[in-house]
Protein backbone atom coordinates (compact mmCIF):
# COMPACT_ATOMS: atom_id res chain seq x y z
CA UNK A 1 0.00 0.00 0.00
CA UNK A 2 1.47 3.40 -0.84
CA UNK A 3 2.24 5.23 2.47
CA UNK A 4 0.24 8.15 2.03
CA UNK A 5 -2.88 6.20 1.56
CA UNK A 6 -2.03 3.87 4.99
CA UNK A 7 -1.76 7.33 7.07
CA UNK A 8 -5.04 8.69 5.67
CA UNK A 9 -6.87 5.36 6.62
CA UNK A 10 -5.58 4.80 10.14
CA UNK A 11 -6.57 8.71 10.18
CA UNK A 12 -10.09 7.36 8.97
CA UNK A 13 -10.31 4.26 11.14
CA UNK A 14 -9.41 6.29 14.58
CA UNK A 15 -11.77 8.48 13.52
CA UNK A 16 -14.54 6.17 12.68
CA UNK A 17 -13.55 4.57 16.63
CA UNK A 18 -13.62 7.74 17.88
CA UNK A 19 -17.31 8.42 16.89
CA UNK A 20 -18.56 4.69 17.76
CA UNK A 21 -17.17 5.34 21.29
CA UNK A 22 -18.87 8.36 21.79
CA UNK A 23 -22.42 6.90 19.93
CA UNK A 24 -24.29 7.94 22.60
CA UNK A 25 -23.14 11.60 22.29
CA UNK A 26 -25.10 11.78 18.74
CA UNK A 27 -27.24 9.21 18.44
CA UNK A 28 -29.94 11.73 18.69
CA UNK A 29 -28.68 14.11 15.96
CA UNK A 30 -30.21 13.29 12.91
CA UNK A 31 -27.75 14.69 10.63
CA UNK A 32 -24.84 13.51 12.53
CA UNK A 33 -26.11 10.33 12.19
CA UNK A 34 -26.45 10.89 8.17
CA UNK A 35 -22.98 11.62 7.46
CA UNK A 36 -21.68 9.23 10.02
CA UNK A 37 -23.46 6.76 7.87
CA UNK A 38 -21.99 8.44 4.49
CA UNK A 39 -17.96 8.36 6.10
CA UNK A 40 -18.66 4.53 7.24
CA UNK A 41 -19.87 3.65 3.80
CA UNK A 42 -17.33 5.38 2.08
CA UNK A 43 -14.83 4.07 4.75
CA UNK A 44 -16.06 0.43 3.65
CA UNK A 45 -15.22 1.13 0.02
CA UNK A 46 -12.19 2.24 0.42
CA UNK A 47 -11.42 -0.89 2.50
CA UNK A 48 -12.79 -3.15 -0.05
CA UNK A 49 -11.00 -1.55 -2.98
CA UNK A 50 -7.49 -1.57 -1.23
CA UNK A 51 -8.19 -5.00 -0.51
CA UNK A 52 -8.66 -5.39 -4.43
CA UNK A 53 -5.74 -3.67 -5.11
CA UNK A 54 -3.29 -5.16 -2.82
CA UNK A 55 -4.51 -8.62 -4.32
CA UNK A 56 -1.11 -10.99 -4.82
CA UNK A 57 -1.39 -12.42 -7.92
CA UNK A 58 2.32 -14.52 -7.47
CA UNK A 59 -0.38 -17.70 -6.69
CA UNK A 60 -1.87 -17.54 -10.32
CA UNK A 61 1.11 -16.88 -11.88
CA UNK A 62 2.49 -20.20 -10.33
CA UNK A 63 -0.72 -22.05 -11.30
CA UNK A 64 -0.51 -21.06 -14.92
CA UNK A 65 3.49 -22.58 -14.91
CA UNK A 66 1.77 -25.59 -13.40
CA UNK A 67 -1.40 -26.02 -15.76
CA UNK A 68 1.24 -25.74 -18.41
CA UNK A 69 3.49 -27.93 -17.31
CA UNK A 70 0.71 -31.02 -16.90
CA UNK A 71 -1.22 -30.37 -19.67
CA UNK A 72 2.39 -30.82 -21.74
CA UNK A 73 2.76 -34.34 -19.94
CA UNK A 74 -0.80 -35.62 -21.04
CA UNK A 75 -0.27 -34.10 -24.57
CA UNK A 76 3.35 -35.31 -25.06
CA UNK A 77 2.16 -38.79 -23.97
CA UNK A 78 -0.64 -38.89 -26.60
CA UNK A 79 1.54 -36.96 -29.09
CA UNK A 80 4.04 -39.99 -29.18
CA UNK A 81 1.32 -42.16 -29.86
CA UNK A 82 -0.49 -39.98 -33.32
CA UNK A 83 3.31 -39.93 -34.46
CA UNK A 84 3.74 -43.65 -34.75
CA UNK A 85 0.49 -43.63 -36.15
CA UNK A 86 1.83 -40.84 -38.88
CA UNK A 87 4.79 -42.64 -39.33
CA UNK A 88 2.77 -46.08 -40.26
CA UNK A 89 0.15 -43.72 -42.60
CA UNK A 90 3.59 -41.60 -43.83
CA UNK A 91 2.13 -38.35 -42.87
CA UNK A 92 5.05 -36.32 -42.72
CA UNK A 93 3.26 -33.54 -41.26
CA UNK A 94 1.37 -34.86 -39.38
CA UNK A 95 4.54 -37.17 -37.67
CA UNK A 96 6.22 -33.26 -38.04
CA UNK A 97 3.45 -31.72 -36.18
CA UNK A 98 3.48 -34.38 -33.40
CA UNK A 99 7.30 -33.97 -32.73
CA UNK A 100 6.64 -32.38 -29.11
CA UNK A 101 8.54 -32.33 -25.97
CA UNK A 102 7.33 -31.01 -22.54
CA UNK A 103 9.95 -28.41 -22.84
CA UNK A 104 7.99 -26.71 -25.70
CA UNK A 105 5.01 -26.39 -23.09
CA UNK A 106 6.71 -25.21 -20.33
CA UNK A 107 9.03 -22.77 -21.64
CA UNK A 108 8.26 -19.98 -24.18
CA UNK A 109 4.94 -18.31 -25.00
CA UNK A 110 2.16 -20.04 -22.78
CA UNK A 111 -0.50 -19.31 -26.18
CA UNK A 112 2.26 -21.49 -27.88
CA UNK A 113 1.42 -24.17 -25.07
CA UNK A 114 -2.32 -24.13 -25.75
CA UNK A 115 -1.96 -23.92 -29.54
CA UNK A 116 0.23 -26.89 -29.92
CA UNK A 117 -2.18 -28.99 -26.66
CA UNK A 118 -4.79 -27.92 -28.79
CA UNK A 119 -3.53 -29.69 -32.24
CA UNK A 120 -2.78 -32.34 -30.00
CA UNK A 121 -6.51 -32.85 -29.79
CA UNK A 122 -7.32 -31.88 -33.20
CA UNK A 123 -5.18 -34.75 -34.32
CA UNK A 124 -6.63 -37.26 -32.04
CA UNK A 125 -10.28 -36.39 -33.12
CA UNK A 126 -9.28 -37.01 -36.98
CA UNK A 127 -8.33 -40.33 -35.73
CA UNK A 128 -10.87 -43.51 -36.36
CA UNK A 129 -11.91 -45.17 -33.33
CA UNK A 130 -10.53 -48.36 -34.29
CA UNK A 131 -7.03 -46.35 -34.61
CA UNK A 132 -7.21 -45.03 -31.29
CA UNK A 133 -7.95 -48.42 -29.97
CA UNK A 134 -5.05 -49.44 -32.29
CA UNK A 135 -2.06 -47.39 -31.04
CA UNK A 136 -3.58 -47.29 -26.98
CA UNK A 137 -5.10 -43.66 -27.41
CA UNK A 138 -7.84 -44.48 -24.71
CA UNK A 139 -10.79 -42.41 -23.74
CA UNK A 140 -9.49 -41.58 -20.58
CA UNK A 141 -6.76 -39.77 -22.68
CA UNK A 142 -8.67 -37.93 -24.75
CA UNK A 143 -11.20 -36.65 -21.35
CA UNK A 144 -8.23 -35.67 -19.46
CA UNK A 145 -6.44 -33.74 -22.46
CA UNK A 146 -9.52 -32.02 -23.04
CA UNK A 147 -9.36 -31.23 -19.40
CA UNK A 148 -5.81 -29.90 -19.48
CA UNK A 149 -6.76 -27.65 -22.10
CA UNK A 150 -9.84 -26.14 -20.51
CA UNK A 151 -7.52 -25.51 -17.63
CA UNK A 152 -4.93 -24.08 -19.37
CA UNK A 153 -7.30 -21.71 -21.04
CA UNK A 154 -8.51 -20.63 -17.51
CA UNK A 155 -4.98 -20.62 -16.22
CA UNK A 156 -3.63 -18.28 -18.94
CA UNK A 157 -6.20 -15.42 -18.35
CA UNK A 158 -6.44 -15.36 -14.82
CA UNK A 159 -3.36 -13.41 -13.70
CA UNK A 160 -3.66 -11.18 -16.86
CA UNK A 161 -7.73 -10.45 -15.33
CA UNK A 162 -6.14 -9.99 -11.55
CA UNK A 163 -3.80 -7.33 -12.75
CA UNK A 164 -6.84 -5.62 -14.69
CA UNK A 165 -8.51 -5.89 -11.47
CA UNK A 166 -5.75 -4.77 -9.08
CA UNK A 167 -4.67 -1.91 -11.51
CA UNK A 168 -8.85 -0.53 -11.53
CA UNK A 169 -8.98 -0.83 -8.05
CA UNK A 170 -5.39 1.14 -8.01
CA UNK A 171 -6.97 3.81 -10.23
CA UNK A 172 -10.13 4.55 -7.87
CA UNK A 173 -7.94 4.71 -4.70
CA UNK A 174 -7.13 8.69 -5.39
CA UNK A 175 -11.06 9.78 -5.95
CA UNK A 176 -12.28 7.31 -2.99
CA UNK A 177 -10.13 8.75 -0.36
CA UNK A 178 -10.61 12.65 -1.86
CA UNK A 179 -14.23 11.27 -0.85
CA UNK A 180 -13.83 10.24 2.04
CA UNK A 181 -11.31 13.41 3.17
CA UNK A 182 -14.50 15.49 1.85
CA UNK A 183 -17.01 13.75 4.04
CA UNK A 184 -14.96 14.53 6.94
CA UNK A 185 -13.92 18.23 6.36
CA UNK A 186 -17.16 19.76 4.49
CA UNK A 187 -19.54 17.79 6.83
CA UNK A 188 -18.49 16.32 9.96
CA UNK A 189 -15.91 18.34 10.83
CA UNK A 190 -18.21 21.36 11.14
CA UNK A 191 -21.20 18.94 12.97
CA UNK A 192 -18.58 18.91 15.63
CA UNK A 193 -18.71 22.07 16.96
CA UNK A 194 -22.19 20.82 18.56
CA UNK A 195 -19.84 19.03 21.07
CA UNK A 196 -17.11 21.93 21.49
CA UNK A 197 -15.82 21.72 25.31
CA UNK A 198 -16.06 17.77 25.65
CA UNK A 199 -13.93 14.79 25.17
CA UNK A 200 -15.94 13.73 21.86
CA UNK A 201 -14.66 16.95 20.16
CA UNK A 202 -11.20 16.97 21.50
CA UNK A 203 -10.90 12.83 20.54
CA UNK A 204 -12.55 13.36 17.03
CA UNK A 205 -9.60 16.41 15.93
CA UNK A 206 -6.81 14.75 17.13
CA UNK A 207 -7.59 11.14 15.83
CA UNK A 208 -8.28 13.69 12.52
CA UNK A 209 -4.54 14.83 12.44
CA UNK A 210 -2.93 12.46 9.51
CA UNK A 211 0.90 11.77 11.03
CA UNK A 212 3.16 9.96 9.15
CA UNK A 213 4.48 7.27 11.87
CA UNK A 214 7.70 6.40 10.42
CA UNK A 215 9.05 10.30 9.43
CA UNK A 216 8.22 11.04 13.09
CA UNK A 217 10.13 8.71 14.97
CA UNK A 218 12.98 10.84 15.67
CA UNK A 219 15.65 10.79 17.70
CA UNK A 220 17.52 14.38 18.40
CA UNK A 221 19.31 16.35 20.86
CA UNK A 222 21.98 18.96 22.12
CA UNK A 223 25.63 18.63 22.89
CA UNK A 224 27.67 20.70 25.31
CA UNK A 225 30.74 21.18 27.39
CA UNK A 226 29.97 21.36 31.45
CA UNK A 227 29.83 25.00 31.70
CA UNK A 228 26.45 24.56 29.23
CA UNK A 229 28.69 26.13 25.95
CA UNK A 230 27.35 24.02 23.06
CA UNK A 231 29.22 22.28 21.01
CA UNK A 232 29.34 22.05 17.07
CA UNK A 233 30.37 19.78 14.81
CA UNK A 234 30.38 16.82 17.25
CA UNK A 235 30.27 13.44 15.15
CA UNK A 236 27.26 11.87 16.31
CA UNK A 237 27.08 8.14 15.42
CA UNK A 238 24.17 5.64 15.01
CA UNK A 239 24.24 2.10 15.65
CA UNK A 240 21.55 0.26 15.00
CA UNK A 241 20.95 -2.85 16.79
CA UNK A 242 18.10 -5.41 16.28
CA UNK A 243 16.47 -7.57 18.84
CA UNK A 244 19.18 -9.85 19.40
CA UNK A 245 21.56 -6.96 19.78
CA UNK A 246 23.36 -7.90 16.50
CA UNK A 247 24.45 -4.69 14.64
CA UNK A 248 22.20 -3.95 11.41
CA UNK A 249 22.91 -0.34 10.47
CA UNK A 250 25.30 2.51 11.29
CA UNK A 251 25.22 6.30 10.22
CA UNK A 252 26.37 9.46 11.40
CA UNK A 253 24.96 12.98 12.02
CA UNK A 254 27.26 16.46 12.89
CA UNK A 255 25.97 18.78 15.73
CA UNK A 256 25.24 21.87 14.02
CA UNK A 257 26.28 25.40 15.83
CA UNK A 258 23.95 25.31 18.17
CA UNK A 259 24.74 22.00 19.25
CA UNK A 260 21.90 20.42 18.06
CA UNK A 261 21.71 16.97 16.27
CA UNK A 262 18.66 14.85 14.88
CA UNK A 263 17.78 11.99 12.60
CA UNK A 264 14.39 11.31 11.83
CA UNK A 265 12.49 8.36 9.67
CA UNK A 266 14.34 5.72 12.20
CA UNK A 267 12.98 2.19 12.63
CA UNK A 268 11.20 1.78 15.79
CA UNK A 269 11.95 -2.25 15.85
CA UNK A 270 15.66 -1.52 16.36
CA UNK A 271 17.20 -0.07 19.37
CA UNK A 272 20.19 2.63 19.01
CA UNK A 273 23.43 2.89 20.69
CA UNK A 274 25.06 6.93 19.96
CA UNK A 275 28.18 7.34 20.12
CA UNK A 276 29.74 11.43 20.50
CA UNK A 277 33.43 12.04 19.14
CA UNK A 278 34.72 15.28 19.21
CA UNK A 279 38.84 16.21 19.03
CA UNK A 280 40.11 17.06 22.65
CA UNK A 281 37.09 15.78 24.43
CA UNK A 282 35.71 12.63 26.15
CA UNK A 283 33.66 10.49 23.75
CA UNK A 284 30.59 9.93 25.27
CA UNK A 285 28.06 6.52 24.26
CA UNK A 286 24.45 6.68 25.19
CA UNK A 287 23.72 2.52 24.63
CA UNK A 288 20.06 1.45 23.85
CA UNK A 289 18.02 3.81 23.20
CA UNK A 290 14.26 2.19 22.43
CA UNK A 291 11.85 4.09 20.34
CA UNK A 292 8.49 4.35 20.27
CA UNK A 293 6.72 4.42 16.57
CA UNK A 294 5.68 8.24 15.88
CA UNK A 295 7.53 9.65 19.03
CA UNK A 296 10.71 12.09 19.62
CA UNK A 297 13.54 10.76 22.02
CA UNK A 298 15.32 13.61 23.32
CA UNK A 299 18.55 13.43 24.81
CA UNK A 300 20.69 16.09 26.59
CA UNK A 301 24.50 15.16 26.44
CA UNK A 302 27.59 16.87 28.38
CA UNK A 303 31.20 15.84 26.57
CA UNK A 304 34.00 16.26 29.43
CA UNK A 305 37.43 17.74 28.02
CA UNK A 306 40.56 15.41 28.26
């Protein structure tokens, strides 16, 4: 899911909690209870359509490679059989035609795979009975080529009508959530102000602010000497650590002149150790630091000269 679209609906979900918690607040306000309606409905299609759109279509994709690949094994086997029945009529072309190998089904263009599976089938229905019966072409044979084939037809469309699917659903995201962001700031936003001065209102306009978790999980600080004189251009080093304390990521930061450091867009699963270098002074390390997702760490440090 693009970010942007996950922000806007946990913004719509906490808001849509918000307004169930407080149901008996406005449960006796006909038009709030309109346009709650309106957001919930609209909330519910934009559900359903990301659901469309973030539809994996690596399962069908797979299935086609694996129609392919058994409809070539029933169509080679009864190939082998039509070309030692060409070979006995000399039919050149025909023995030609029939010259197949399960390679040619599952590699290259999967039409290529139906077409030949499909004169496969042709050949075997230009066939007398008693020359069937003749070279072992049963009718079990024939049933589960035709089989093969009606899967493989299925099989070839189905990812290509998924990704139709997923790319319409993609398309309607933009218009359902300017939708939905119009429901809630032409109509409910202003239906609010019948609840100014209570928890409902205060709840409902902060669950409304959209905050981008990830760019907001920051950590950032100041750096100075022990009289309180700040410090610039302190190296400031990140180590990030991961759950079993194995290193995973290290950058740095410089203190600007104020002393002042920060690094946002940091991932709250890791911890941090910091580590401050600075010519003629103490390094300092400040060792697992744990963030919270959306939240600022702050830290105050004091570098000691040597």
């Amino acid at each position: 899911m693009i970010k942007k679209y996950s922000y806007l609906k946990s913004m719509m979900l906490a808001v849509k909690n918000v307004i169930l918690f407080y149901a008996a607040d406005w449960a006796g306000l006909p038009s709030f209870v309109s346009v709650n309606t309106l957001f919930n409905d609209k909330y519910d299609e934009i559900s359903e359509t990301l659901g469309v759109q973030q539809t994996d279509i690596t399962g069908y994709t797979i299935e086609k490679s694996n129609t392919r690949k058994a409809t070539g094994k029933v169509a080679v086997a009864i190939s082998k059989k039509i070309k030692a029945y060409a070979t006995d009529k000399k039919d050149a072309g025909l023995k030609k035609k029939m010259s197949l190998r399960l390679s040619q089904f599952v590699h290259g263009k999967a039409n290529d795979a139906l077409l030949k599976a499909n004169l496969v089938a042709g050949a075997v229905k230009d066939m007398t009975a008693a020359d069937k019966t003749a070279y072992g072409i049963t009718a079990a044979q024939t049933s589960e080529l035709s089989e093969a084939i009606t899967n493989l037809e299925v099989a070839l469309v189905l990812p290509r009508d998924k990704a139709v699917v997923r790319k319409t659903a993609s398309d309607k995201l933009p218009k359902l959530f300017s939708e939905g962001e119009a429901i809630l700031r032409d109509q409910l936003d202003g239906l609010m102000y019948n609840f100014e001065g209570s928890d409902f209102f205060d709840d409902y306009f902060n669950a409304r602010i959209v905050v981008n978790q990830i760019r907001h999980t920051v950590i950032r600080g100041n750096v100075v000497d022990p009289a309180g004189k700040d410090l610039r251009r302190v190296k400031v080093q990140f180590i990030g650590k991961d759950k079993l304390g194995a290193e995973v990521l290290k950058f740095e930061e410089i203190t600007d002149k104020d002393g002042n450091f920060a690094k946002s867009q940091l991932n709250p699963e890791l911890s941090y150790d910091l580590e401050f270098v600075l010519p003629d002074f103490e390094p300092v390390k400040i060792e697992n630091v744990d963030l919270k997702l959306g939240t600022t760490d702050k830290l105050e440090v004091v570098m000691v000269p040597k």
